[in-house]
C-alpha atoms as a PDB file:
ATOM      1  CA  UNK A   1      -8.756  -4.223 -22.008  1.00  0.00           C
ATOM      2  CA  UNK A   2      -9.799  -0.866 -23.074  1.00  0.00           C
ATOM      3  CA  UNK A   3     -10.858   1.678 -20.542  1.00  0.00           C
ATOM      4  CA  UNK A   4     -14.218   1.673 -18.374  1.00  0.00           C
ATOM      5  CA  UNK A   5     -16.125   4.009 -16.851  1.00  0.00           C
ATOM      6  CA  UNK A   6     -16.967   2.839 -13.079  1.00  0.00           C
ATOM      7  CA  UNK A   7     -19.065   4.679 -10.569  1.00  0.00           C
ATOM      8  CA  UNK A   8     -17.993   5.708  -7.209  1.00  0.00           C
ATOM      9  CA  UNK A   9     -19.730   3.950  -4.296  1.00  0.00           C
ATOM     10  CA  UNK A  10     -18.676   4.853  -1.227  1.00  0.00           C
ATOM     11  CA  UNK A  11     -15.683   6.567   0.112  1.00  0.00           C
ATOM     12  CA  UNK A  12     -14.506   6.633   4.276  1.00  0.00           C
ATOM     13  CA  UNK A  13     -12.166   8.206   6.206  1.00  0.00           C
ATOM     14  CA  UNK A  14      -9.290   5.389   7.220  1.00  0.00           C
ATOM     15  CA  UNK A  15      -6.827   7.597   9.100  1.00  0.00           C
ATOM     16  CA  UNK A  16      -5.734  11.637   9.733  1.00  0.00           C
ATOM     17  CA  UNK A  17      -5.772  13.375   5.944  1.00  0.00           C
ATOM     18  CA  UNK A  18      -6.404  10.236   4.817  1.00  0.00           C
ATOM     19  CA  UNK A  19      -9.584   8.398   2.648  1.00  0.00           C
ATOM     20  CA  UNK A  20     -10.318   4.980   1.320  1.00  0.00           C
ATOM     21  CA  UNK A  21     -12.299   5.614  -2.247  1.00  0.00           C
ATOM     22  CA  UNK A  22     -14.369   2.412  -3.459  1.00  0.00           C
ATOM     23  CA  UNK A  23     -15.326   1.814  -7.068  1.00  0.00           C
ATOM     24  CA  UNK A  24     -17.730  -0.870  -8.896  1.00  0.00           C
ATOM     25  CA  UNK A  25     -15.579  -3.680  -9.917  1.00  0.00           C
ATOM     26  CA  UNK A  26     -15.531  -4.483 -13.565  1.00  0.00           C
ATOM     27  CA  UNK A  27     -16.583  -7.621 -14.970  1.00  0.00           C
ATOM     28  CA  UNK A  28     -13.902  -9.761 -16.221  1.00  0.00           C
ATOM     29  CA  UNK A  29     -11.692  -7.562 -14.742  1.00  0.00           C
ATOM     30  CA  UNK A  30      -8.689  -9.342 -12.608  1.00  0.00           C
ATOM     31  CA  UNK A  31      -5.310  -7.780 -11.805  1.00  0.00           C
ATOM     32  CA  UNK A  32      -2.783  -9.227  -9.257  1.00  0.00           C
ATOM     33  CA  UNK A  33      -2.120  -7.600  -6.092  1.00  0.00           C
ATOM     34  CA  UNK A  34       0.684  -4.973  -5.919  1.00  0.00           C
ATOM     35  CA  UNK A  35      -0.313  -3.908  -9.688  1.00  0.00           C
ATOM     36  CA  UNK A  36      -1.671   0.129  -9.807  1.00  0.00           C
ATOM     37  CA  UNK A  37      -4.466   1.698 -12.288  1.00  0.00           C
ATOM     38  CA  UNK A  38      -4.789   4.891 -13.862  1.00  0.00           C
ATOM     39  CA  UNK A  39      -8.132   6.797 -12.611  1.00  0.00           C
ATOM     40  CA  UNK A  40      -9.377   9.682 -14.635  1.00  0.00           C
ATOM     41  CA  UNK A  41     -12.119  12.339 -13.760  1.00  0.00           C
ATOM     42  CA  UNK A  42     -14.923  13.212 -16.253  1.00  0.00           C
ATOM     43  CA  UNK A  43     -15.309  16.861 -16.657  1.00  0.00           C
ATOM     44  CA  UNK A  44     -14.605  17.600 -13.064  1.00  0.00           C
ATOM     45  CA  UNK A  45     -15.975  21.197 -12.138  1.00  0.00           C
ATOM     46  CA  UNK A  46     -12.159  22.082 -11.257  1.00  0.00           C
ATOM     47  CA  UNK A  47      -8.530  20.813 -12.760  1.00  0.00           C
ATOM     48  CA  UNK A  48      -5.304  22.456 -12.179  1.00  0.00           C
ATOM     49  CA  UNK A  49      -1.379  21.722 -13.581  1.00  0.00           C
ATOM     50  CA  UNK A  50      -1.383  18.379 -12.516  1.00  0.00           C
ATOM     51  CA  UNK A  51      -4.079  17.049 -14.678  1.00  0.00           C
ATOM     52  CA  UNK A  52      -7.586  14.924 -14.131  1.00  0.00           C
ATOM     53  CA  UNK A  53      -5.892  11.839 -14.039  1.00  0.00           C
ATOM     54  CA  UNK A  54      -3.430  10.002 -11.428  1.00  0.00           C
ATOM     55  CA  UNK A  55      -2.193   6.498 -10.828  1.00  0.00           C
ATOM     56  CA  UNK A  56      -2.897   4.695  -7.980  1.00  0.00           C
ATOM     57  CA  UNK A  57      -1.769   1.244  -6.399  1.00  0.00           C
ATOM     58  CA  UNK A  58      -4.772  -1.175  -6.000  1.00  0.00           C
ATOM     59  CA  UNK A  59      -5.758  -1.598  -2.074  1.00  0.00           C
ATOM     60  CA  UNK A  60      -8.042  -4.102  -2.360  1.00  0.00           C
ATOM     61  CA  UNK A  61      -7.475  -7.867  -2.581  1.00  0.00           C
ATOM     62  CA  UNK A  62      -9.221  -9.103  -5.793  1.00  0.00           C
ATOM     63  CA  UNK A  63     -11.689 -11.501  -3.856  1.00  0.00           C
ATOM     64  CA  UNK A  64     -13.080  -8.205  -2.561  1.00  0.00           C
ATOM     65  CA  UNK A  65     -16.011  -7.083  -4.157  1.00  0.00           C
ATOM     66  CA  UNK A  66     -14.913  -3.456  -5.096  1.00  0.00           C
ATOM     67  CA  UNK A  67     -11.850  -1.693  -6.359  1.00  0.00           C
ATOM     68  CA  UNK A  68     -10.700   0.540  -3.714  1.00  0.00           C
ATOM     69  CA  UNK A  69      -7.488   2.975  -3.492  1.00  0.00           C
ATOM     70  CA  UNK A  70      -6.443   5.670  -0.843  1.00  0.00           C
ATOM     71  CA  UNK A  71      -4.526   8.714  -0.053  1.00  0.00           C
ATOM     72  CA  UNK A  72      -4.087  11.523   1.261  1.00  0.00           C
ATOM     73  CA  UNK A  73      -5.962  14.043   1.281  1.00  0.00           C
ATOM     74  CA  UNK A  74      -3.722  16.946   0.128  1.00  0.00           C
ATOM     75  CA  UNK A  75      -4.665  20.437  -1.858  1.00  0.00           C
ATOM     76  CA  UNK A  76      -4.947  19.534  -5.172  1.00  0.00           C
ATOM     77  CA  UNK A  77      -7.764  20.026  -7.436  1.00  0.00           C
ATOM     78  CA  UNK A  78      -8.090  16.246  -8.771  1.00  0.00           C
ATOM     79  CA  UNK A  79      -8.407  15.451  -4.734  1.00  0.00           C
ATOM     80  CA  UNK A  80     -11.166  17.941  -4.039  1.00  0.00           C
ATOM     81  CA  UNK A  81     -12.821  16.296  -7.100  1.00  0.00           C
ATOM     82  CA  UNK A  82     -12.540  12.978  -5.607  1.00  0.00           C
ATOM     83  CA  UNK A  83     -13.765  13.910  -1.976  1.00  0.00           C
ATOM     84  CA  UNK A  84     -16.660  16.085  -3.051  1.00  0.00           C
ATOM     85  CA  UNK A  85     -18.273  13.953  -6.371  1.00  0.00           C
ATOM     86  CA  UNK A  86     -21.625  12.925  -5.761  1.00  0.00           C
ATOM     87  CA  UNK A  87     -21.640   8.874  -4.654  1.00  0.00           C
ATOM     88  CA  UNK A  88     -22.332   7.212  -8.310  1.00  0.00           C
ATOM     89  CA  UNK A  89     -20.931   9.359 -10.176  1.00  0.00           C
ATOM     90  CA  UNK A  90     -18.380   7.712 -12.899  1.00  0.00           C
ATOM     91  CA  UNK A  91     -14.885   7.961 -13.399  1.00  0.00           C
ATOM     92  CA  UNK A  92     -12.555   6.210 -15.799  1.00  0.00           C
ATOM     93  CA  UNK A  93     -10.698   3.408 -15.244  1.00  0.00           C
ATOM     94  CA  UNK A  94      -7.530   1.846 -16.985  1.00  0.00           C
ATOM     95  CA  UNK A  95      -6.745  -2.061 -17.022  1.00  0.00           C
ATOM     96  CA  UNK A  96      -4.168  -2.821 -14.405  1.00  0.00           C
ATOM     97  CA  UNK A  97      -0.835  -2.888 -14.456  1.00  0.00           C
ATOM     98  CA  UNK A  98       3.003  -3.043 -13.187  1.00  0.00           C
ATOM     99  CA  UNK A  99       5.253  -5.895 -11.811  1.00  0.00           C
ATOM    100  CA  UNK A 100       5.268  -4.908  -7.961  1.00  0.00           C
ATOM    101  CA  UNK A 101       3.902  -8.157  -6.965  1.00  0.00           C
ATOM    102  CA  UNK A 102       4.990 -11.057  -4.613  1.00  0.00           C
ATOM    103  CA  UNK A 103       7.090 -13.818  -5.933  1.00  0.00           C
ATOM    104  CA  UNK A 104       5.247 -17.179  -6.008  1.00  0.00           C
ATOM    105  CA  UNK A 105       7.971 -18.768  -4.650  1.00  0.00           C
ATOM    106  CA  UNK A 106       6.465 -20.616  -0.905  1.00  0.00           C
ATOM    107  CA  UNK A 107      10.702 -21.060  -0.441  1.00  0.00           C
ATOM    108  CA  UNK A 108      11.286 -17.494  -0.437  1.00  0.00           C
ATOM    109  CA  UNK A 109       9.713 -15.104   2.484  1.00  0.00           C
ATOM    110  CA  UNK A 110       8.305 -11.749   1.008  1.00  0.00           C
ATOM    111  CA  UNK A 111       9.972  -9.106   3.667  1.00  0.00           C
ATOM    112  CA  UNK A 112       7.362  -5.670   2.685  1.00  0.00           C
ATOM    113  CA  UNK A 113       9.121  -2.349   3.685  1.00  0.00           C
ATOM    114  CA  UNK A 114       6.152   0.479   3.739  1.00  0.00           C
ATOM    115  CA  UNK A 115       6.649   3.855   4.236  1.00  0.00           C
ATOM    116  CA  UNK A 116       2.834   5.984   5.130  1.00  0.00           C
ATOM    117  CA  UNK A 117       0.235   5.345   2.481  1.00  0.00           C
ATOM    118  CA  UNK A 118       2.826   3.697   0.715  1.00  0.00           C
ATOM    119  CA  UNK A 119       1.387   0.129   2.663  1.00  0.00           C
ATOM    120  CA  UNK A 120      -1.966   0.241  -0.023  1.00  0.00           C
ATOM    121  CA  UNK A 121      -0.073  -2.320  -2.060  1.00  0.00           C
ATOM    122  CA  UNK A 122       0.830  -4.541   0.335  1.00  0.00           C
ATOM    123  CA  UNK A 123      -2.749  -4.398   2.146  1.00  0.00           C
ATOM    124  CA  UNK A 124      -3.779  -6.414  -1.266  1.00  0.00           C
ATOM    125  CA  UNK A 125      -0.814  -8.565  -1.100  1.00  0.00           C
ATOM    126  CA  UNK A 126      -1.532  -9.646   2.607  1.00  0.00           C
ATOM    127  CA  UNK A 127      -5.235 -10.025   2.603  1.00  0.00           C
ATOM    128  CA  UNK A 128      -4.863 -11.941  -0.907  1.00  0.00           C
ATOM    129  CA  UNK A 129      -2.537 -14.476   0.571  1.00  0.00           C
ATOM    130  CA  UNK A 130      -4.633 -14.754   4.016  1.00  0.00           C
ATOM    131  CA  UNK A 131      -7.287 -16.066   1.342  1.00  0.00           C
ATOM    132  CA  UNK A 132      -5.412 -18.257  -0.790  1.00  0.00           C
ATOM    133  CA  UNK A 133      -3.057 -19.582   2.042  1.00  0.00           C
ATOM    134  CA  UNK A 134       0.310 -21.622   1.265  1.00  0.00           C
ATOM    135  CA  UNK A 135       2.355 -18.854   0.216  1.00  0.00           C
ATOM    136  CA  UNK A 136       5.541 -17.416   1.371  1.00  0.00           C
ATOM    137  CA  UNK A 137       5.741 -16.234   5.341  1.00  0.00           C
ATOM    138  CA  UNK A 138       5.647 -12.109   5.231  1.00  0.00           C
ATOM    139  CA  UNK A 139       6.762  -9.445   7.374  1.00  0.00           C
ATOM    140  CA  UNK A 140       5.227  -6.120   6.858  1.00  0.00           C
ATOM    141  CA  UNK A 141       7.580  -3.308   8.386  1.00  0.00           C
ATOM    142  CA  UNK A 142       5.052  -0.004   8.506  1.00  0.00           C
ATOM    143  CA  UNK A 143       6.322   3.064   9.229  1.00  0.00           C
ATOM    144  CA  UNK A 144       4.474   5.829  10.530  1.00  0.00           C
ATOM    145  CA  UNK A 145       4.598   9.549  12.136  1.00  0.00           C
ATOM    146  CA  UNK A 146       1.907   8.858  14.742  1.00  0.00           C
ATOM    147  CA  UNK A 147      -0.386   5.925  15.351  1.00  0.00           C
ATOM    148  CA  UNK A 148      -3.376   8.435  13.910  1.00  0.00           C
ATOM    149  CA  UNK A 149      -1.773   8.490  10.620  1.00  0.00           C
ATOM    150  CA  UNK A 150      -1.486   4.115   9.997  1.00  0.00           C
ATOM    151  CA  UNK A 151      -4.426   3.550   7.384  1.00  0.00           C
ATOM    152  CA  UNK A 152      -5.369  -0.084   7.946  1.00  0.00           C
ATOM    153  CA  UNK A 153      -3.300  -1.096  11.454  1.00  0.00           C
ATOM    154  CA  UNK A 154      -5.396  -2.371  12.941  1.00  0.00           C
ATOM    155  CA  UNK A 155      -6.574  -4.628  10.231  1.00  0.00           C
ATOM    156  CA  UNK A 156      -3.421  -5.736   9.627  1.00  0.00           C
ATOM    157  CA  UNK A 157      -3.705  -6.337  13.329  1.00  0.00           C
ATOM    158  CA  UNK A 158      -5.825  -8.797  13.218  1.00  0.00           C
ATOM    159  CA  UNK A 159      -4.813 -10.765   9.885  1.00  0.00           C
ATOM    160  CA  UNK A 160      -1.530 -11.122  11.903  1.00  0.00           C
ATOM    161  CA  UNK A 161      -3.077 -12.420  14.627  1.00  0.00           C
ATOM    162  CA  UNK A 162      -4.787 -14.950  12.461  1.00  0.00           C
ATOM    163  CA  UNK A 163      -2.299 -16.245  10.511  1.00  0.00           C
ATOM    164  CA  UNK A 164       0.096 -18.353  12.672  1.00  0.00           C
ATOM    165  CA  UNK A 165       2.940 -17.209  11.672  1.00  0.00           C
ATOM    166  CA  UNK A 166       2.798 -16.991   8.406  1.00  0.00           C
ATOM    167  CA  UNK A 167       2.313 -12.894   8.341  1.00  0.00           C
ATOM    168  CA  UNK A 168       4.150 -10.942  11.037  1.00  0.00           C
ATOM    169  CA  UNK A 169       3.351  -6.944  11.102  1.00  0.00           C
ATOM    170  CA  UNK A 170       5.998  -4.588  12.910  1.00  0.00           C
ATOM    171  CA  UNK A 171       4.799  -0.998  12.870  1.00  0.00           C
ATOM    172  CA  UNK A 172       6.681   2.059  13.830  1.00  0.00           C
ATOM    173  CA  UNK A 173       6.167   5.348  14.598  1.00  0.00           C
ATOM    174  CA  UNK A 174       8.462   7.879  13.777  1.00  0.00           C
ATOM    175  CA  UNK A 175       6.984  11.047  15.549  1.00  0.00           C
ATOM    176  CA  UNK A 176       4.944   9.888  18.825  1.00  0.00           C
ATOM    177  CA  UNK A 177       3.125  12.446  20.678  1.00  0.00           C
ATOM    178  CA  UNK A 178       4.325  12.987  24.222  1.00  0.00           C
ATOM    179  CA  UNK A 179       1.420  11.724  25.673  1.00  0.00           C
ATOM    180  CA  UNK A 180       1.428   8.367  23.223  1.00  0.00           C
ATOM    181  CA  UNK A 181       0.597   5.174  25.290  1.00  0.00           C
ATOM    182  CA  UNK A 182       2.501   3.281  21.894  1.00  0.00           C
ATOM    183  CA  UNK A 183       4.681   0.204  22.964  1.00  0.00           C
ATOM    184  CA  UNK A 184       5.961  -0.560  19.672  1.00  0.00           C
ATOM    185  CA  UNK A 185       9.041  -0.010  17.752  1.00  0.00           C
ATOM    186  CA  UNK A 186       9.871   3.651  16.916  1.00  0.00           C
ATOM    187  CA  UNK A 187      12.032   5.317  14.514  1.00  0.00           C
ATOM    188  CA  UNK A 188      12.345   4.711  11.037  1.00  0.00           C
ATOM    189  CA  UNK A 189      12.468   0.959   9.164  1.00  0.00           C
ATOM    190  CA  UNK A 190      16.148   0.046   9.307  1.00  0.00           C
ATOM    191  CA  UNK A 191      18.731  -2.890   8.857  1.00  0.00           C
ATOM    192  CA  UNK A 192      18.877  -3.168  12.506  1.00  0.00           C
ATOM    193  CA  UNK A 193      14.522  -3.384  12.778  1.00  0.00           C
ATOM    194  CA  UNK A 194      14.919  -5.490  10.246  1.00  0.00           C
ATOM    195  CA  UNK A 195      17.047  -8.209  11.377  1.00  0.00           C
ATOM    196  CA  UNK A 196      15.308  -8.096  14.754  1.00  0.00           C
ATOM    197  CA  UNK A 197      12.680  -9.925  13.208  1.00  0.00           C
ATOM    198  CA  UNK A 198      13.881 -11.798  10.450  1.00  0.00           C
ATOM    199  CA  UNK A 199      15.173 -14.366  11.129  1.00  0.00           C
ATOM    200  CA  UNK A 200      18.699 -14.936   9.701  1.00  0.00           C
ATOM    201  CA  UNK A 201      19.481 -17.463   6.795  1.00  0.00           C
ATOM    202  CA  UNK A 202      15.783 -16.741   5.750  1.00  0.00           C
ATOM    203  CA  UNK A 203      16.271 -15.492   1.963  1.00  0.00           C
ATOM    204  CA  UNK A 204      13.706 -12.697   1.451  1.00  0.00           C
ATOM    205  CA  UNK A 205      13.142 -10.830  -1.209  1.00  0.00           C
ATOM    206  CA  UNK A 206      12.144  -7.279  -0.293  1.00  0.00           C
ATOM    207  CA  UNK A 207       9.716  -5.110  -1.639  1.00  0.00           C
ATOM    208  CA  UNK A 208       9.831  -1.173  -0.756  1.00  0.00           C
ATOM    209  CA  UNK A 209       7.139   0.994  -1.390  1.00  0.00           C
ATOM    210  CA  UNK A 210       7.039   4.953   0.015  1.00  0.00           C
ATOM    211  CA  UNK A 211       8.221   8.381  -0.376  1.00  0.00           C
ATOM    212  CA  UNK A 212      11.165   8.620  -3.047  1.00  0.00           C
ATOM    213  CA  UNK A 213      13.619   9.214  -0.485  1.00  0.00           C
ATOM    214  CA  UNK A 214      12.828   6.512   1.929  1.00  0.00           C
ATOM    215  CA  UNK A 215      12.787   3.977  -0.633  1.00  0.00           C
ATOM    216  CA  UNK A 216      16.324   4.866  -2.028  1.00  0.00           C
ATOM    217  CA  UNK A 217      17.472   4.981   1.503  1.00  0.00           C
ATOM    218  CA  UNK A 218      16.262   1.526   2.062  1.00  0.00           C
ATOM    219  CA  UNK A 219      17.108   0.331  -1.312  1.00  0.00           C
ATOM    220  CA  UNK A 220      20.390   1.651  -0.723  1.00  0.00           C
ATOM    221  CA  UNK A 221      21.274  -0.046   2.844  1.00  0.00           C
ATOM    222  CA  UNK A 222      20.170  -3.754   1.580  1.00  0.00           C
ATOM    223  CA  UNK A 223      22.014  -3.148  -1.379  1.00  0.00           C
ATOM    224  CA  UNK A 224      25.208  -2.698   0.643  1.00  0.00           C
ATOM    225  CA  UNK A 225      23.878  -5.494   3.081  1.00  0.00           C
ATOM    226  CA  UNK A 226      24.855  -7.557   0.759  1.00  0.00           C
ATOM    227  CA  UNK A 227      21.385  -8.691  -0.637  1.00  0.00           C
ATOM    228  CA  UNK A 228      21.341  -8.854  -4.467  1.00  0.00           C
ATOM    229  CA  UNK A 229      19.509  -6.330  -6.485  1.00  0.00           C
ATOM    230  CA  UNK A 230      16.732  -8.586  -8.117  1.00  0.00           C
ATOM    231  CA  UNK A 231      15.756  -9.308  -4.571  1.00  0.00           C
ATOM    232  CA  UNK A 232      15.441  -5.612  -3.674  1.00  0.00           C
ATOM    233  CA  UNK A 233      11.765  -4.858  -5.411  1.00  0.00           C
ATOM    234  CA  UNK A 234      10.537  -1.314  -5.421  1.00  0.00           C
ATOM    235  CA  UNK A 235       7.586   1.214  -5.914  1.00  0.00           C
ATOM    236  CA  UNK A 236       7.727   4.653  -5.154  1.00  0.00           C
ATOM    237  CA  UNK A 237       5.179   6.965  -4.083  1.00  0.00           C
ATOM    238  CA  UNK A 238       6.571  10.549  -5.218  1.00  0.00           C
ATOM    239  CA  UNK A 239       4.316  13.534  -3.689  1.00  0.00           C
ATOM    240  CA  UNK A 240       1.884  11.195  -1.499  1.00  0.00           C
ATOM    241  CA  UNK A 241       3.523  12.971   1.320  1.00  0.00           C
END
């Protein structure tokens, strides 16, 4: 599919530095969750060394009835584009693509590893299977500085509380305030966090998706753990931070 030119409808604020930017959905126009697109600006009023165009993983689930993707909001020109345009204004659009996505396999659970903004694959993956329904269980480890900074908890929140079972969420914070009232795990995803709630003799396959260094840590430890490197999936965020 060639590329389109899609306007921008709305945009929102979905945690600290961070926005949620929603685009008309093409017609004809399905991708599978975990798969990212290439978004390009059109004669933006400023550009710098980076370029006008950057590559995003889908956030949306594809029964959703606009494309949306997030980040942070950081200094770069392309951003200030973004976060400024006028609502309807068009940018361009390439089909999506990539192989991050969930087996199909109901036999094997999907264990999701996400480090910050790093989770706006998996927010596709998990509301797409809440839809469909008979997939694999999932666990979505989410690891944050501060509660302020997890884009979509709380939705993921409530799917989990939905789904009997079949989709556990374990946030973490990494970096709690002194005053935080958080009861949840802290510290950073681990084998240890990990096999707290997996249960053993389980046979995920894990998918990582982050900051460069966090997912080659990760990578790294199941690797060692014994778990075979076609069942280690990963995407890496480099710069998000």
């Amino acid at each position: 599919m060639p590329q389109v030119r899609v306007p921008l409808r709305r945009r929102e604020r979905i945690a600290d530095q961070t926005m949620a930017f929603f685009f008309e959905k093409p017609k004809g126009w399905p991708f599978i969750p975990g798969q990212t697109i290439d978004v390009t600006l059109i004669d933006p009023p400023e550009s710098d060394f980076e370029g006008d165009t950057r590559t995003f993983s889908i956030a949306s689930a594809p029964h959703e009835p606009e494309i949306m993707v997030a980040t942070r909001m950081r200094g770069s020109a392309f951003k200030r584009v973004l976060a400024t345009m006028a609502i309807g204004s068009p940018v361009l659009m390439d089909e999506p693509i990539g192989s991050f996505v969930l087996n199909t396999d109901a036999g094997r659970p999907a264990v999701l590893l996400a480090g910050g903004i790093g989770v706006t694959p998996f927010r596709s993956i998990v509301l797409d299977a809440a839809s469909r329904g008979g997939g694999p269980p999932i666990w979505l480890f989410y690891a944050n500085h501060r509660v302020r900074d997890a884009a979509f908890l709380e939705e993921f929140g409530a799917a989990a509380d939905g789904a009997r079972g079949a989709f556990e969420l374990v946030p973490t914070m990494t970096h709690l305030d002194a005053d935080s009232s958080w009861r949840g795990e802290t510290g950073r995803i681990d084998l240890g966090m990990i096999r707290r709630h997996v249960p053993r003799g389980a046979s995920p396959i894990y998918y990582i998706a982050g900051p460069s260094p966090m997912v080659a840590s990760l990578h790294d430890t199941l690797v060692a753990a014994g778990i075979p490197k076609p069942d280690v999936r990963v995407e890496e965020f480099a710069g998000y931070a």
